[in-house]
N, C-alpha and C. Protein backbone atom coordinates (compact mmCIF):
# COMPACT_ATOMS: atom_id res chain seq x y z
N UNK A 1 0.84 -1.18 0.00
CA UNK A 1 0.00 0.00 0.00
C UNK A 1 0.89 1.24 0.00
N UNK A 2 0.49 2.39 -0.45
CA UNK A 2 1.25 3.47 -1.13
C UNK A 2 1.22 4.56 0.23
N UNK A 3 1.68 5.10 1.08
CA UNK A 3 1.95 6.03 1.76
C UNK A 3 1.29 7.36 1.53
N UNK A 4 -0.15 7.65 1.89
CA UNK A 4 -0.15 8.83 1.21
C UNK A 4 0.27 10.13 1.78
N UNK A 5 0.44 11.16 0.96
CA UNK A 5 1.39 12.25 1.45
C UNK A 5 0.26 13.81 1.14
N UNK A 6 -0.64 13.08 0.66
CA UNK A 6 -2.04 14.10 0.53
C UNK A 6 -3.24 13.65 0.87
N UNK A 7 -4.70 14.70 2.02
CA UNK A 7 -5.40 14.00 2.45
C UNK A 7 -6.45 14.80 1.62
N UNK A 8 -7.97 14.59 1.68
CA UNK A 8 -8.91 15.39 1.31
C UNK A 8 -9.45 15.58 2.70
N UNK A 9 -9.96 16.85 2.44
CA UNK A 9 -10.91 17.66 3.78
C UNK A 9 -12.42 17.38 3.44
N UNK A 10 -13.12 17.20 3.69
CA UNK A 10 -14.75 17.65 3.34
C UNK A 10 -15.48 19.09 4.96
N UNK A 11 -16.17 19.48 4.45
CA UNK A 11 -16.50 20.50 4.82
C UNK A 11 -18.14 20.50 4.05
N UNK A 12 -18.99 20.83 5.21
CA UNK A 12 -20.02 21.76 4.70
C UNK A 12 -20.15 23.34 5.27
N UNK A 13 -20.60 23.83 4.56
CA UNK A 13 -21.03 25.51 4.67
C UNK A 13 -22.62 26.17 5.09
N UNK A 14 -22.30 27.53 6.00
CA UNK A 14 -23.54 27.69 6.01
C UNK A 14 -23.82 29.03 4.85
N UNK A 15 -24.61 29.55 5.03
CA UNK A 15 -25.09 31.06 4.33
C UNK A 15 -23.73 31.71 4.35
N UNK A 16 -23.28 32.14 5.57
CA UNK A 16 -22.23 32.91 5.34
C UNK A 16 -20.87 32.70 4.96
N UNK A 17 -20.71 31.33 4.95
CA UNK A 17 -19.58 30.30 4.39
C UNK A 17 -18.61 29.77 5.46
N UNK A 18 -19.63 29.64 6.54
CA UNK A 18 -18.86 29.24 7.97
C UNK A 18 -18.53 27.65 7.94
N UNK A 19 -17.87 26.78 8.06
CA UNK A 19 -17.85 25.45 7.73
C UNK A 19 -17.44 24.75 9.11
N UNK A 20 -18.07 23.42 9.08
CA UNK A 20 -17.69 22.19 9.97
C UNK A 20 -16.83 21.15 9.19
N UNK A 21 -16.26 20.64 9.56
CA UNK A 21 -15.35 19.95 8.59
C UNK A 21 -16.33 18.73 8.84
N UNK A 22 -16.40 17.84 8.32
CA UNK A 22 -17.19 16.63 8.29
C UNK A 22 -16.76 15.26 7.91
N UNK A 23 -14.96 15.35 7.38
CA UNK A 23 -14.32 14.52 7.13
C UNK A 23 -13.09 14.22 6.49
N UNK A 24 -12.67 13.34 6.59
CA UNK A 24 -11.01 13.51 5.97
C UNK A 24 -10.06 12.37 5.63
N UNK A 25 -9.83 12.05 4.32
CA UNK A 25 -9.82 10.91 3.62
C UNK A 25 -8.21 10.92 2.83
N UNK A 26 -7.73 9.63 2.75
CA UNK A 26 -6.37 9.47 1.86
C UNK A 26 -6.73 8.53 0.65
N UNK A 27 -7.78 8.58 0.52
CA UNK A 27 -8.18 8.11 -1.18
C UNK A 27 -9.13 9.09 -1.79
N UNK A 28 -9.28 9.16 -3.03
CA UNK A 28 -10.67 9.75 -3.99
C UNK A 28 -11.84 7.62 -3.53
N UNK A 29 -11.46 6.22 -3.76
CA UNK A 29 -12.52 5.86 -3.43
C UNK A 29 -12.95 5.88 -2.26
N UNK A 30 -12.18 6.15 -0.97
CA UNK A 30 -12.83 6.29 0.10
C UNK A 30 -13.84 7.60 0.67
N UNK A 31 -13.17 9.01 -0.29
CA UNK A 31 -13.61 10.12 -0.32
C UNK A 31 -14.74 10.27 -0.95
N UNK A 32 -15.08 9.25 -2.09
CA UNK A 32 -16.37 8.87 -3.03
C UNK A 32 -17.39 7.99 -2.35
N UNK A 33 -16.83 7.16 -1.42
CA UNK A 33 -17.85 6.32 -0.80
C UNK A 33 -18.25 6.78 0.53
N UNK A 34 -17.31 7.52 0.65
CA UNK A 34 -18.04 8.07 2.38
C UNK A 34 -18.06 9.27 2.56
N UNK A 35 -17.43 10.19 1.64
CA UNK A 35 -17.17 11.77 2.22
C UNK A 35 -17.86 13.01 1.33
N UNK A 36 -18.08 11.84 0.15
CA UNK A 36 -19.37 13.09 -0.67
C UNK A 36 -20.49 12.78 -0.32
N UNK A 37 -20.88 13.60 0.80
CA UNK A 37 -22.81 13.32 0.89
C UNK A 37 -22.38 14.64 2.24
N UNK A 38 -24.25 14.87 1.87
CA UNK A 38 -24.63 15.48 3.78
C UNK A 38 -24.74 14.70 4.60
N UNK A 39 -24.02 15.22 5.47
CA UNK A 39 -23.93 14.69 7.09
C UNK A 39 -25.22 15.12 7.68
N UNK A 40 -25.83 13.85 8.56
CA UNK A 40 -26.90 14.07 9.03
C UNK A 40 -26.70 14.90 10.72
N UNK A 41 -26.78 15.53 11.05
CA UNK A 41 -26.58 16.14 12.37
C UNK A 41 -25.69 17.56 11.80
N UNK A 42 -25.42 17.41 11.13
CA UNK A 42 -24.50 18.99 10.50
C UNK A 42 -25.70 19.98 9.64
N UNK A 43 -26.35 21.36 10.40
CA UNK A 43 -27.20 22.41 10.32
C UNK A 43 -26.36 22.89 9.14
N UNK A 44 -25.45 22.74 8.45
CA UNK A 44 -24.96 23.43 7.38
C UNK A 44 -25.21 23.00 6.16
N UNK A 45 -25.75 23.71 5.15
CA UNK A 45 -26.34 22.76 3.99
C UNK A 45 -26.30 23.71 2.84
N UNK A 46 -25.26 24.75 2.72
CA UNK A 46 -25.72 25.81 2.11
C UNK A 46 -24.47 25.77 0.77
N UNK A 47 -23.56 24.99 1.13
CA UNK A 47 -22.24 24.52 0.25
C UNK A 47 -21.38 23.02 0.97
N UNK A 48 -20.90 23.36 -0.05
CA UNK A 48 -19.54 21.64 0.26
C UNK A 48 -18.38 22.41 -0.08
N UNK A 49 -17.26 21.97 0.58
CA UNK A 49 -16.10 22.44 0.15
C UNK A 49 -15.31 21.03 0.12
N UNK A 50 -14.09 20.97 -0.78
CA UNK A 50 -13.43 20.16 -0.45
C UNK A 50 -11.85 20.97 -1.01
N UNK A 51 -11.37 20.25 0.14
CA UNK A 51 -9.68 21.00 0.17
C UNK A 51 -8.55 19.89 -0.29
N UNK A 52 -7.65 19.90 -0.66
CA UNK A 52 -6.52 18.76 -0.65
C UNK A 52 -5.43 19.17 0.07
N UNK A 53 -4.60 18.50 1.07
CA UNK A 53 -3.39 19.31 2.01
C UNK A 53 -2.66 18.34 1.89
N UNK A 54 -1.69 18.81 1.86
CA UNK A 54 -0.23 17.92 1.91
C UNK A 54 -0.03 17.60 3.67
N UNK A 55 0.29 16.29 3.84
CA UNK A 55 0.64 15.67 5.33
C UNK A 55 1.79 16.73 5.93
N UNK A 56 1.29 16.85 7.07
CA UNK A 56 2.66 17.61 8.33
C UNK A 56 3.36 18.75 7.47
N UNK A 57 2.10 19.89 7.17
CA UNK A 57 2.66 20.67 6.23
C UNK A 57 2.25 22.10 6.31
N UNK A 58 2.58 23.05 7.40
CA UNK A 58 2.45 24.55 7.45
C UNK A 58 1.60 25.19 6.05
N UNK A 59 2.14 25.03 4.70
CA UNK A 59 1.58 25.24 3.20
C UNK A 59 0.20 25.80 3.17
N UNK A 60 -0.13 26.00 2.50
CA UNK A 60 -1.04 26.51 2.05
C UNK A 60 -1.72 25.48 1.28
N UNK A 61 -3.22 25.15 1.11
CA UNK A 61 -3.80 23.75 0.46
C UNK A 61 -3.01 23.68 -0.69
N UNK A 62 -3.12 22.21 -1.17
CA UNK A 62 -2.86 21.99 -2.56
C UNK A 62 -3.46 22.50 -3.45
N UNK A 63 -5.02 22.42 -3.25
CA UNK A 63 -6.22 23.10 -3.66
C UNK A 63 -7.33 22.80 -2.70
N UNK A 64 -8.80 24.26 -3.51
CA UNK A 64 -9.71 24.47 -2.73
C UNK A 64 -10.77 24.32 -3.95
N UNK A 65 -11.98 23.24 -3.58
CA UNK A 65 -12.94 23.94 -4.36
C UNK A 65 -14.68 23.55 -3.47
N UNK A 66 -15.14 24.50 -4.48
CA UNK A 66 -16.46 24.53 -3.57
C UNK A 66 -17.52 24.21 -4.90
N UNK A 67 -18.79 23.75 -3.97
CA UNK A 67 -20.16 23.63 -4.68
C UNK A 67 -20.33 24.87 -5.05
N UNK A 68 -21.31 25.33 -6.10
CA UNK A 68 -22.02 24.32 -6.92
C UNK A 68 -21.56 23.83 -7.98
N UNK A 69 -20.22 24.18 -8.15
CA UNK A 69 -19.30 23.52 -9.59
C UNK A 69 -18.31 22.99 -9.59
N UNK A 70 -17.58 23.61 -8.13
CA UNK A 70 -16.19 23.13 -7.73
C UNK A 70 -15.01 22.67 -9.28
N UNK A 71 -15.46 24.27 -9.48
CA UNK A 71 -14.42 25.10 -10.57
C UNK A 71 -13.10 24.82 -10.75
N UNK A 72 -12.97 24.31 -12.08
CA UNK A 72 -11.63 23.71 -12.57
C UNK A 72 -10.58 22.79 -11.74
N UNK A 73 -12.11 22.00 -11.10
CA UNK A 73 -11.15 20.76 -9.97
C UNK A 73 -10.59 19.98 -11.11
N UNK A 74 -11.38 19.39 -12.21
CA UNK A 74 -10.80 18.25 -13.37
C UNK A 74 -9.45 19.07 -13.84
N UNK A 75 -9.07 20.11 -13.99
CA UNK A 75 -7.78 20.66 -14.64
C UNK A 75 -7.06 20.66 -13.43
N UNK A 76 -7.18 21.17 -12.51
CA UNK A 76 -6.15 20.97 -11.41
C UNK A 76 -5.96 20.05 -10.50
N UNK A 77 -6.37 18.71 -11.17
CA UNK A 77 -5.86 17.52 -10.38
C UNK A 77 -5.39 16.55 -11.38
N UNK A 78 -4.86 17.22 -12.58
CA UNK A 78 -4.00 16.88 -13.76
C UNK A 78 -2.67 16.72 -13.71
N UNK A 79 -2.33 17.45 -12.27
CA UNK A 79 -1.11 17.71 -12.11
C UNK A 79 -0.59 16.95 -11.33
N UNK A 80 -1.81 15.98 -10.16
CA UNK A 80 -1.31 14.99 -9.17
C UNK A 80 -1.55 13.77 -10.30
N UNK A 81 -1.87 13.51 -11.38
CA UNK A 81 -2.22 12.70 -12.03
C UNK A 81 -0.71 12.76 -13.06
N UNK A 82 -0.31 13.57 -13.26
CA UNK A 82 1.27 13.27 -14.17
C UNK A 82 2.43 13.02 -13.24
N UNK A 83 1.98 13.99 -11.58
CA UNK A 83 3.11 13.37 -10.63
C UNK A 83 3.02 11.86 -10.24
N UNK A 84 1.98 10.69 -11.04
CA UNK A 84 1.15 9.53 -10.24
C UNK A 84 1.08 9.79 -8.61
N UNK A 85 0.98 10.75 -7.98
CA UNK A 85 -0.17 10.76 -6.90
C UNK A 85 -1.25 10.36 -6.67
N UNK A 86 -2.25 10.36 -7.78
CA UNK A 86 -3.48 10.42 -8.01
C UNK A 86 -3.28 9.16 -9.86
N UNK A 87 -4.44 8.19 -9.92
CA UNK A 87 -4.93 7.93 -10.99
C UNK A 87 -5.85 8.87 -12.09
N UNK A 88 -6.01 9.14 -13.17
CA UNK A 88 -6.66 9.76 -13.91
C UNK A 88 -8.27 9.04 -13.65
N UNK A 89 -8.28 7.47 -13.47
CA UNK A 89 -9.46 7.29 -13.64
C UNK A 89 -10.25 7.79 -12.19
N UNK A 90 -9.62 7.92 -11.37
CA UNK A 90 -10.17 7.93 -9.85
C UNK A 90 -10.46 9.69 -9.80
N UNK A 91 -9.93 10.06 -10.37
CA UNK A 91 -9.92 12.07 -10.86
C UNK A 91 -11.41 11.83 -11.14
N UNK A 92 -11.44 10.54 -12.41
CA UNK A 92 -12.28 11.54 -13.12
C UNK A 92 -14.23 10.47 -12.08
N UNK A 93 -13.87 9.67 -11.36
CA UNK A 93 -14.60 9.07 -10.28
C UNK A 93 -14.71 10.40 -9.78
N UNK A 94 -14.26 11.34 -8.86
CA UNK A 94 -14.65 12.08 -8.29
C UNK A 94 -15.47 13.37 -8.64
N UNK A 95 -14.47 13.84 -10.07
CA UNK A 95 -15.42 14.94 -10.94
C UNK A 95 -17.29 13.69 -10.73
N UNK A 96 -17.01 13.17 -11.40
CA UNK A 96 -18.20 12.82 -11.96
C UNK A 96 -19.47 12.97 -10.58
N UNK A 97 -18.69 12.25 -9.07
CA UNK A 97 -19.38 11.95 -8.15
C UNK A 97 -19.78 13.81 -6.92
N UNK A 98 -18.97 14.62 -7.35
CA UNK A 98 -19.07 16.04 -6.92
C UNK A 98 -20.43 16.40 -7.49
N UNK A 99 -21.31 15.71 -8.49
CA UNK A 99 -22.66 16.07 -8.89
C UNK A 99 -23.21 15.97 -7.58
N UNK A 100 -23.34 14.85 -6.59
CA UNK A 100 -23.95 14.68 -5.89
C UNK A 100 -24.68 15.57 -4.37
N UNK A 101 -23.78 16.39 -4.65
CA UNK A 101 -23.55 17.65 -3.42
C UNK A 101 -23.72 19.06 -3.97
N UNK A 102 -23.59 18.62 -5.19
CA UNK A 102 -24.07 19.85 -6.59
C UNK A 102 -25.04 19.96 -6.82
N UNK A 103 -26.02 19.37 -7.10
CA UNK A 103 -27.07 19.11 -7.12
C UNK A 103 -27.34 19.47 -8.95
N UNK A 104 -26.63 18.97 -9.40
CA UNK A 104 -26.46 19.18 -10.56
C UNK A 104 -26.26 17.63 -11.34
């Protein structure tokens, strides 16, 4: 098994874009099977965010994106996909599964 060195955040939002974090994953399938949906007990329902952070790392995210489009996530996870960090097909598992919180 591969060491990972990047986690995903999940987060929901309220009106004013206040967030609870709601979860935090070292795969796209574990992040697809358990971390895209609303949390039941979390009053925030107004966005999703999801972040990527590098492990034990002061930095600044890898990236940030938010509902309702979570804007040019497929182009900027092109780049963990040529470093093989990331699979292309599991990228494109997640674009596809970000509908779900999109409502789109």
């Amino acid at each position: 098994m591969k060491f990972r060195r990047i986690y995903w955040v999940t987060e929901q939002l309220d009106e004013c874009g206040c967030s609870q974090v709601t979860g935090v994953y070292t795969s796209i399938p574990d992040l697809v099977e358990r971390g895209i949906q609303w949390r039941e007990g979390c009053s925030k329902r107004d966005g999703f965010r999801l972040t990527l952070v590098q492990l034990d790392s002061a930095r600044l995210p890898l990236g940030v994106w938010s509902s309702p489009d979570f804007e040019d996530i497929a182009s900027d996870l092109e780049t963990f996909v040529k470093s093989e960090e990331l699979t292309a097909q599991d990228c494109e598992l997640l674009v596809s599964n970000l509908r779900s919180v999109s409502g789109t």
